[in-house]
N, C-alpha and C. Protein backbone atom coordinates (compact mmCIF):
# COMPACT_ATOMS: atom_id res chain seq x y z
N UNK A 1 -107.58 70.90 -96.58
CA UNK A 1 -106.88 69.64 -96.37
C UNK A 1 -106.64 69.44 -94.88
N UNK A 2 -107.09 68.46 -94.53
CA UNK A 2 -106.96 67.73 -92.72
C UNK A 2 -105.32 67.05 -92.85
N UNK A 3 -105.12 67.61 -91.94
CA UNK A 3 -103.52 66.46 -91.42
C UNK A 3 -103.94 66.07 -89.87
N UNK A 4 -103.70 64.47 -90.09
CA UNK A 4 -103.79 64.12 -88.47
C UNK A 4 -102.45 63.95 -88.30
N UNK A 5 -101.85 64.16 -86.50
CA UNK A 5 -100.80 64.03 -86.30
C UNK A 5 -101.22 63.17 -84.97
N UNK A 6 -100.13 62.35 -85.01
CA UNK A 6 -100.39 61.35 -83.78
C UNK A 6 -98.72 60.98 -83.09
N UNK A 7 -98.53 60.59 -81.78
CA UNK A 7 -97.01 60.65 -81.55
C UNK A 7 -97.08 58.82 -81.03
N UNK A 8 -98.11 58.21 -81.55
CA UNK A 8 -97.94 56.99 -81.41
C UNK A 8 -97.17 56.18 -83.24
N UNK A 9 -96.79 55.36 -82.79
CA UNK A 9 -95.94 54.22 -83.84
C UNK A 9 -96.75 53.60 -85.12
N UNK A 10 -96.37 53.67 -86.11
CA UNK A 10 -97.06 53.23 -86.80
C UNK A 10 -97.79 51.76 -86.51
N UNK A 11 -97.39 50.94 -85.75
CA UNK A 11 -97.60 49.76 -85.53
C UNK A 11 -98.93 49.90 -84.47
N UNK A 12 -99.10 50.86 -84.09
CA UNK A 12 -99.71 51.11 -83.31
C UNK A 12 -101.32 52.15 -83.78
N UNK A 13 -101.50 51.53 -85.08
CA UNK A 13 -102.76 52.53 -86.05
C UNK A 13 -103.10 51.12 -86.81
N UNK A 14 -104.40 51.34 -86.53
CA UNK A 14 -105.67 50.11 -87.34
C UNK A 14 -106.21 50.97 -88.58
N UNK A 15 -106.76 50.35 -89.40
CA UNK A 15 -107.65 51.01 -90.48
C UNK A 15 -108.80 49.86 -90.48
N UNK A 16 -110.09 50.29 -90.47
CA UNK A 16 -111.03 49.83 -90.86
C UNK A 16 -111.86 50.51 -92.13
N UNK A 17 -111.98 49.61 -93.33
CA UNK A 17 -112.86 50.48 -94.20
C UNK A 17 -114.60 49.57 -94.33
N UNK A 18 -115.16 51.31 -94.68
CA UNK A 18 -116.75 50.67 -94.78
C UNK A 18 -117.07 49.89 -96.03
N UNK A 19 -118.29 49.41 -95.60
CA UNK A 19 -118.75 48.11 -96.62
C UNK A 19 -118.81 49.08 -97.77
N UNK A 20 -118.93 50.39 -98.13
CA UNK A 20 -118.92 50.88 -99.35
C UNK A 20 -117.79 51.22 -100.24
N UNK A 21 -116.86 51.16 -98.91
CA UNK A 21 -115.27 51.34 -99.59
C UNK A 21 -115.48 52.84 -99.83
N UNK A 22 -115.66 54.09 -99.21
CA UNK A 22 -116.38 55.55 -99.24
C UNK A 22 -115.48 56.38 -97.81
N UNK A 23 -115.24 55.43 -97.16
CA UNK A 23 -115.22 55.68 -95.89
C UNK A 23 -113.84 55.02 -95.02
N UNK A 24 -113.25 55.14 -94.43
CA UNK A 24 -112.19 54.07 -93.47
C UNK A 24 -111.99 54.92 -91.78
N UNK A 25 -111.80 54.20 -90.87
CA UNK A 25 -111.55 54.71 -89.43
C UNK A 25 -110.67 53.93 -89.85
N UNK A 26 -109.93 54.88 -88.87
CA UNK A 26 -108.34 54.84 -88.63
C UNK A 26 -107.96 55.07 -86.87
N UNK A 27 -107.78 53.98 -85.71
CA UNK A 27 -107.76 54.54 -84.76
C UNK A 27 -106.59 54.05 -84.14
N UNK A 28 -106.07 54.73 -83.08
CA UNK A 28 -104.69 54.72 -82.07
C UNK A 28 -105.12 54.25 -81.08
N UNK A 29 -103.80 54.17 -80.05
CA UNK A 29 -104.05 54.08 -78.61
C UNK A 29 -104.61 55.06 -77.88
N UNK A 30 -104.85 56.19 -78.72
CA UNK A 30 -104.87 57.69 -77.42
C UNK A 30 -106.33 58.01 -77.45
N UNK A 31 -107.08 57.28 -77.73
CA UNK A 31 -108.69 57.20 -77.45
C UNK A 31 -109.19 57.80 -78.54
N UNK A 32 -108.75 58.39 -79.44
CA UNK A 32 -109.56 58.82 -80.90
C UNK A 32 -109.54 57.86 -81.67
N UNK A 33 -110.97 58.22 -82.71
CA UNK A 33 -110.90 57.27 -84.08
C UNK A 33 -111.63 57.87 -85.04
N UNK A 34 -110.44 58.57 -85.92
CA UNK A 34 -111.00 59.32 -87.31
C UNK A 34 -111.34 58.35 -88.24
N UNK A 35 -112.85 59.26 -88.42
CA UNK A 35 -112.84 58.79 -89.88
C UNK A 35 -112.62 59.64 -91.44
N UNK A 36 -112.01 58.90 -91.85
CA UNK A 36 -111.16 59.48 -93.28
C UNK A 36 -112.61 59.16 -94.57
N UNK A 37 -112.76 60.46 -95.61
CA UNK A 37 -112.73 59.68 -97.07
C UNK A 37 -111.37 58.95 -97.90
N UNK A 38 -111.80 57.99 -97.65
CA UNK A 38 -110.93 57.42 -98.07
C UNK A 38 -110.29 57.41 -99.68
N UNK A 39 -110.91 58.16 -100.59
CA UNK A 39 -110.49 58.79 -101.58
C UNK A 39 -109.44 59.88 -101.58
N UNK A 40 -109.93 60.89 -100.78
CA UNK A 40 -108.82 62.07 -100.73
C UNK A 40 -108.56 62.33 -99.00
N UNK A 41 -108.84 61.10 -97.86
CA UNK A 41 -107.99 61.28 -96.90
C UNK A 41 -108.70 62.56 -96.07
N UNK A 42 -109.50 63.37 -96.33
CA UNK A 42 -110.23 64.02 -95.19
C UNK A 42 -110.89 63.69 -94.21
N UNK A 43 -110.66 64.51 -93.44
CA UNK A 43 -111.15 64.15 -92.26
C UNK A 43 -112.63 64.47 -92.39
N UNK A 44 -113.64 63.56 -91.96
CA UNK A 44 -115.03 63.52 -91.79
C UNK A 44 -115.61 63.73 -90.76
N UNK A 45 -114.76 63.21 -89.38
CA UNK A 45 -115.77 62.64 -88.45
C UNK A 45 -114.40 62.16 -87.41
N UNK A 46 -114.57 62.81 -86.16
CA UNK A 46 -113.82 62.08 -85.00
C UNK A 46 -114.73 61.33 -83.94
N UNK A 47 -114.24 60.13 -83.29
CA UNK A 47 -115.47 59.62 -82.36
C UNK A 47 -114.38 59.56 -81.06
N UNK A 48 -115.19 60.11 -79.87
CA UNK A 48 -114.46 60.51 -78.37
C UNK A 48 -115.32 59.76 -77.63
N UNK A 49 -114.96 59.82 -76.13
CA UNK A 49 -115.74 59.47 -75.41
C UNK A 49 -115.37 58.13 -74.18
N UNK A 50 -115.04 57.36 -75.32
CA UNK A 50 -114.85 55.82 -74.69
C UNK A 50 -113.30 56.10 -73.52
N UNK A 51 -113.66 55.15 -73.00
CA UNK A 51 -112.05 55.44 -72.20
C UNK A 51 -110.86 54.47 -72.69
N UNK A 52 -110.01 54.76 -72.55
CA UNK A 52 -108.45 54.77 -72.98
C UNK A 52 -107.56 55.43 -72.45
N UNK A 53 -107.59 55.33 -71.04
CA UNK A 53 -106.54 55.68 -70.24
C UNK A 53 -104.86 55.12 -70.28
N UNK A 54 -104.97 53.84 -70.89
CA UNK A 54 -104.05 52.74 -70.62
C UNK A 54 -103.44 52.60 -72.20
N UNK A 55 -103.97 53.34 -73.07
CA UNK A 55 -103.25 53.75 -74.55
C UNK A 55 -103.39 51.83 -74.74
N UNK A 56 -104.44 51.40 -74.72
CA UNK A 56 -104.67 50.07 -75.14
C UNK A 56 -105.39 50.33 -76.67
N UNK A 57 -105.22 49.76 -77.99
CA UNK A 57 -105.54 49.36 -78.82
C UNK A 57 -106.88 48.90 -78.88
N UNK A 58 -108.05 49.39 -79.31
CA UNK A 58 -109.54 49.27 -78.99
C UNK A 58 -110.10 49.63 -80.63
N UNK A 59 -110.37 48.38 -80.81
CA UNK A 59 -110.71 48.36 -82.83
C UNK A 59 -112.08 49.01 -82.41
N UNK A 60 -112.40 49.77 -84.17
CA UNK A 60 -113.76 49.68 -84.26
C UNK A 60 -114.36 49.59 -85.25
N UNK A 61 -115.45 49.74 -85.86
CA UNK A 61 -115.96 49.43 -87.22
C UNK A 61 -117.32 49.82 -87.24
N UNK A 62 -117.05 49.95 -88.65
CA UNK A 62 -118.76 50.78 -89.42
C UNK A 62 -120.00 49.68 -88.69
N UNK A 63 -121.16 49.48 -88.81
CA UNK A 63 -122.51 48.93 -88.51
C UNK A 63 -122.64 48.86 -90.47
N UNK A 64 -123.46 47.82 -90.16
CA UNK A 64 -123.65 46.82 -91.54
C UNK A 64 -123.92 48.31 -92.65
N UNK A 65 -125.17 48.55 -91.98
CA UNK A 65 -125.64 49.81 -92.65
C UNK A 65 -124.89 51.31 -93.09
N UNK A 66 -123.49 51.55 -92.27
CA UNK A 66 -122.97 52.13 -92.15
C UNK A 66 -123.23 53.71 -91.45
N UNK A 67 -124.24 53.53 -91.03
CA UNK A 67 -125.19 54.90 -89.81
C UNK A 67 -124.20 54.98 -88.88
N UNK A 68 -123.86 53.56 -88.27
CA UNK A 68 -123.02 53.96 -87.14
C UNK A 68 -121.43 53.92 -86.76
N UNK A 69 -121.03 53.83 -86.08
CA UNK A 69 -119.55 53.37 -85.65
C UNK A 69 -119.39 53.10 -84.36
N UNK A 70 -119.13 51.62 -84.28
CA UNK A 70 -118.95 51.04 -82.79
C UNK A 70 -117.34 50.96 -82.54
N UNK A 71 -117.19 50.96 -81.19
CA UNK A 71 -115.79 50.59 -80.42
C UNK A 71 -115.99 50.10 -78.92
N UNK A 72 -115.06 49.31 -78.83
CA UNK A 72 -115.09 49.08 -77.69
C UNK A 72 -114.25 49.91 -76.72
N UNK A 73 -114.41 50.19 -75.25
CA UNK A 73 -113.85 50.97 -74.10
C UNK A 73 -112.98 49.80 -72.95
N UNK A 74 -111.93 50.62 -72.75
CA UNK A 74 -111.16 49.95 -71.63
C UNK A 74 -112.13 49.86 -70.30
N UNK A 75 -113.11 50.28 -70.06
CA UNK A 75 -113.83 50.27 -69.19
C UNK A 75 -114.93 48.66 -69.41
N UNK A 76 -115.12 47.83 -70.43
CA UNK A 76 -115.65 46.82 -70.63
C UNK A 76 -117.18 47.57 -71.60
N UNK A 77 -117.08 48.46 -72.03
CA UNK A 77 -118.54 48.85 -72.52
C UNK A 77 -117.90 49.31 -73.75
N UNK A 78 -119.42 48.91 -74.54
CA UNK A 78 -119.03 49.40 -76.24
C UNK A 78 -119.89 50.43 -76.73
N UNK A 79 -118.81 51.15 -77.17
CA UNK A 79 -119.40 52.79 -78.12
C UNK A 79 -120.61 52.79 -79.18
N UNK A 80 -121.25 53.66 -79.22
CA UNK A 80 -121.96 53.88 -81.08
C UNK A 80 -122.46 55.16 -80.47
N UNK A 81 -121.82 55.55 -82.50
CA UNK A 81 -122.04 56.88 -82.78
C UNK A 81 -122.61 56.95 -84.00
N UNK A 82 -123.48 58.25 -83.96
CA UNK A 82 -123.29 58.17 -85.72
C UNK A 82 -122.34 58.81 -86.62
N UNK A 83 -122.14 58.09 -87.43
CA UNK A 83 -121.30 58.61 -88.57
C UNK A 83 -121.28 59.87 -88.84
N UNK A 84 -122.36 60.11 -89.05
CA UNK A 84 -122.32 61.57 -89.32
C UNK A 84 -122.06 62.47 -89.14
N UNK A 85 -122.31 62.77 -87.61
CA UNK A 85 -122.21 63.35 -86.82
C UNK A 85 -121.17 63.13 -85.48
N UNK A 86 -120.80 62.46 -85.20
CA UNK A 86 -120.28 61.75 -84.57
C UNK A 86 -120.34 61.71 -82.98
N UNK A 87 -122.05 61.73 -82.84
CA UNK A 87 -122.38 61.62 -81.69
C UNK A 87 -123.34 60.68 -81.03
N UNK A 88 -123.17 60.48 -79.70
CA UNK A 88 -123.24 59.20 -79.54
C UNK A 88 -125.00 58.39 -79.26
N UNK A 89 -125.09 57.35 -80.17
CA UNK A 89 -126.63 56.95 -80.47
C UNK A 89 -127.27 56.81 -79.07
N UNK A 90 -126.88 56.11 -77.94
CA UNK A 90 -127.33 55.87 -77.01
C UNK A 90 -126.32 55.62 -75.65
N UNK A 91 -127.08 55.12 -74.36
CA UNK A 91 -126.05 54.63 -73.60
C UNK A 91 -124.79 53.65 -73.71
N UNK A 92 -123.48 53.57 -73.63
CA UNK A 92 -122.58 52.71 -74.08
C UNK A 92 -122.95 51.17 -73.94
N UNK A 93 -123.46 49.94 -74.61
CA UNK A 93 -123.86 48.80 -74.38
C UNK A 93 -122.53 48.15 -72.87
N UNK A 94 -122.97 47.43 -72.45
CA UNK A 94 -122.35 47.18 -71.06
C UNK A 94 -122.43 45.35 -71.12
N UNK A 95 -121.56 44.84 -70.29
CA UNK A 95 -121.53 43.06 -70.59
C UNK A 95 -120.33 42.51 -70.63
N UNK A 96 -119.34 43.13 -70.69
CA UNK A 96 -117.80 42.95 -70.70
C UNK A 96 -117.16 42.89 -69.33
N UNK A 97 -116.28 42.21 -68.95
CA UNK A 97 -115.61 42.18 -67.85
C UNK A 97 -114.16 42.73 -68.01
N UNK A 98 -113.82 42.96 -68.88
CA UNK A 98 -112.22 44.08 -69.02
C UNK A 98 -112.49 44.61 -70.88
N UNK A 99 -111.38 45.40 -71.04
CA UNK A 99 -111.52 45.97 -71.98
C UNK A 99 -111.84 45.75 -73.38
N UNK A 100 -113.20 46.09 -74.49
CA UNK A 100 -113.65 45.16 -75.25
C UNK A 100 -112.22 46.17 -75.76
N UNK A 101 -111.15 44.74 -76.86
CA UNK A 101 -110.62 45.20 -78.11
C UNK A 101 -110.65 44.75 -79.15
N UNK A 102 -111.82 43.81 -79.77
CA UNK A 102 -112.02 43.91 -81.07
C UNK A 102 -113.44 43.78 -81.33
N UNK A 103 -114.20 44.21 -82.54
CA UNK A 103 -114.99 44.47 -82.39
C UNK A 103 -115.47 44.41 -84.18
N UNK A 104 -116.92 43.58 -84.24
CA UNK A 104 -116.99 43.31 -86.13
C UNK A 104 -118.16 43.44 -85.83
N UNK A 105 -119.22 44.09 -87.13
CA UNK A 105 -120.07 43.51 -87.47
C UNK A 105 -120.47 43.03 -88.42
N UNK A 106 -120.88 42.11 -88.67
CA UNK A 106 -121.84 41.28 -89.66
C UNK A 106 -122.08 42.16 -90.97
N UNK A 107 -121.64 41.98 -92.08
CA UNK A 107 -122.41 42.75 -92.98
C UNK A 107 -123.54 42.78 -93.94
N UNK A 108 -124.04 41.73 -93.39
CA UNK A 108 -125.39 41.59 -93.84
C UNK A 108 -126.52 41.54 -92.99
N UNK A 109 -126.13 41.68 -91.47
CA UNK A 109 -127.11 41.29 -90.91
C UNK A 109 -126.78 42.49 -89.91
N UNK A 110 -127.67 42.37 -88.52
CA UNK A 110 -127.61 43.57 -87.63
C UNK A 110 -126.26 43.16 -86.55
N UNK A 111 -126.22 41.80 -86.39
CA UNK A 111 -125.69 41.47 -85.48
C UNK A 111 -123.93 41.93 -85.16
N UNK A 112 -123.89 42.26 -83.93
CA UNK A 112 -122.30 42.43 -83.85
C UNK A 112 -122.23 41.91 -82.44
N UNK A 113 -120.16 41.81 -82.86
CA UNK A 113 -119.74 40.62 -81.79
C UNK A 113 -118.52 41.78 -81.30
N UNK A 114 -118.01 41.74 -80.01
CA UNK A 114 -117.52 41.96 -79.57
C UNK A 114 -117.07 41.14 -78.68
N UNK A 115 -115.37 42.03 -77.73
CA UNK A 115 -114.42 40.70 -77.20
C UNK A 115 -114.07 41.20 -76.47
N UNK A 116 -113.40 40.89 -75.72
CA UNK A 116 -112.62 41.24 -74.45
C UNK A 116 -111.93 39.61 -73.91
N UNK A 117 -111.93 39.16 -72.97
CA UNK A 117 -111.31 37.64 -73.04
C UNK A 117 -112.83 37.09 -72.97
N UNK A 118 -113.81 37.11 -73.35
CA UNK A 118 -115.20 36.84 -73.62
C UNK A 118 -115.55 37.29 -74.88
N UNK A 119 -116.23 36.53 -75.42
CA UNK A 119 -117.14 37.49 -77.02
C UNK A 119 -118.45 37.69 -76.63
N UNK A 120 -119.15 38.71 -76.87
CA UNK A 120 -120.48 38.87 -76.61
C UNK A 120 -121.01 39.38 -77.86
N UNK A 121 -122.39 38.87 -78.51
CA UNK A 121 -123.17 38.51 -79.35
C UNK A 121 -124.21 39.62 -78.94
N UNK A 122 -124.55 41.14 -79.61
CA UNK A 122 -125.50 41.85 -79.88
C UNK A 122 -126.25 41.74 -80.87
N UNK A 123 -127.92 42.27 -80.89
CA UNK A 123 -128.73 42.23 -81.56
C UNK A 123 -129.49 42.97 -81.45
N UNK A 124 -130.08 44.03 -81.84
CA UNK A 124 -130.65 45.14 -82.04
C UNK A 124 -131.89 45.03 -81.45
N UNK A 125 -132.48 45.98 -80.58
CA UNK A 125 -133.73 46.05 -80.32
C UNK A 125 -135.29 46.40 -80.46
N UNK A 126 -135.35 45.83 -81.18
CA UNK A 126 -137.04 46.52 -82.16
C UNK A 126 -137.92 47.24 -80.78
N UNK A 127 -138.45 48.09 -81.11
CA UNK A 127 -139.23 49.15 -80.18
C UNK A 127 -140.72 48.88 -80.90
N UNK A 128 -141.53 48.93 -80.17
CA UNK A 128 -143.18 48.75 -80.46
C UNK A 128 -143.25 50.31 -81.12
N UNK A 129 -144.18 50.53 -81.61
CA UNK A 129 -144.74 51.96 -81.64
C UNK A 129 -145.07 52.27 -82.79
C-alpha cells in the first residue's frame, strides 16, 4: 500500500482521470504528479522534471490514447512522459511566454491545447520512414 504525503492544502490538489477511468493524476504545487489506480489508490507512476519553483498550480492530463502524460512548466514549456514508465518521450515542447497552467487533450483526436495567458494548439508529428 502507497501513502502520498504532501504539506500543501487540500485546495491546492487537482485530479485528473483517464479516458478509461483505470487511471487518475493527482498533482500539487511542489512539482510532482502521481499517478494513482484509481480503484485501490496505488501509486503507479510519478512524473518530475518540469519546473515549479514558485509552487504554482500546473494541470496535467492523460494523451487521448493514454501512452502519455502531459504538463505544463513554470518555465513556459510542456512535459510528456510515458505512463508507464514515467519517463520523458522527448524534448519539453516550447511556445509559451510564462507558465503553461492548464493543459487538455482532445479525446478523440491527437490534438492538445495548452495555456499560459496564450493557448497554443499542438499536433503531432508524423515522421517519414
Amino acid at each position: 500500500r502507497s501513502t502520498l504525503s504532501s504539506s500543501s492544502a487540500a485546495a491546492d490538489v487537482y485530479k485528473r482521470q483517464s479516458r478509461d477511468g483505470k487511471m487518475m493524476l493527482l498533482g500539487t504545487g511542489q512539482g510532482i504528479i502521481y499517478n494513482l489506480d484509481a480503484f485501490t489508490g496505488a501509486l503507479l507512476q510519478q512524473y518530475t522534471g518540469h519546473a515549479n519553483t514558485r509552487g504554482i498550480m500546473l494541470e496535467a492530463c492523460f494523451s487521448a490514447d493514454g501512452l502519455q502524460v502531459l504538463c505544463g512548466s513554470e518555465d513556459g514549456t510542456v512535459w510528456r512522459w510515458r505512463t508507464n514508465d514515467g519517463q520523458p518521450v522527448s524534448a519539453p515542447l516550447t511556445g509559451h511566454l510564462g507558465p503553461v497552467t492548464a493543459m487538455r487533450c482532445n479525446p478523440t483526436r491527437q490534438l492538445i491545447a495548452s495555456a499560459c495567458s496564450h493557448v497554443c494548439l499542438w499536433l503531432p508529428v508524423r515522421r517519414s520512414g
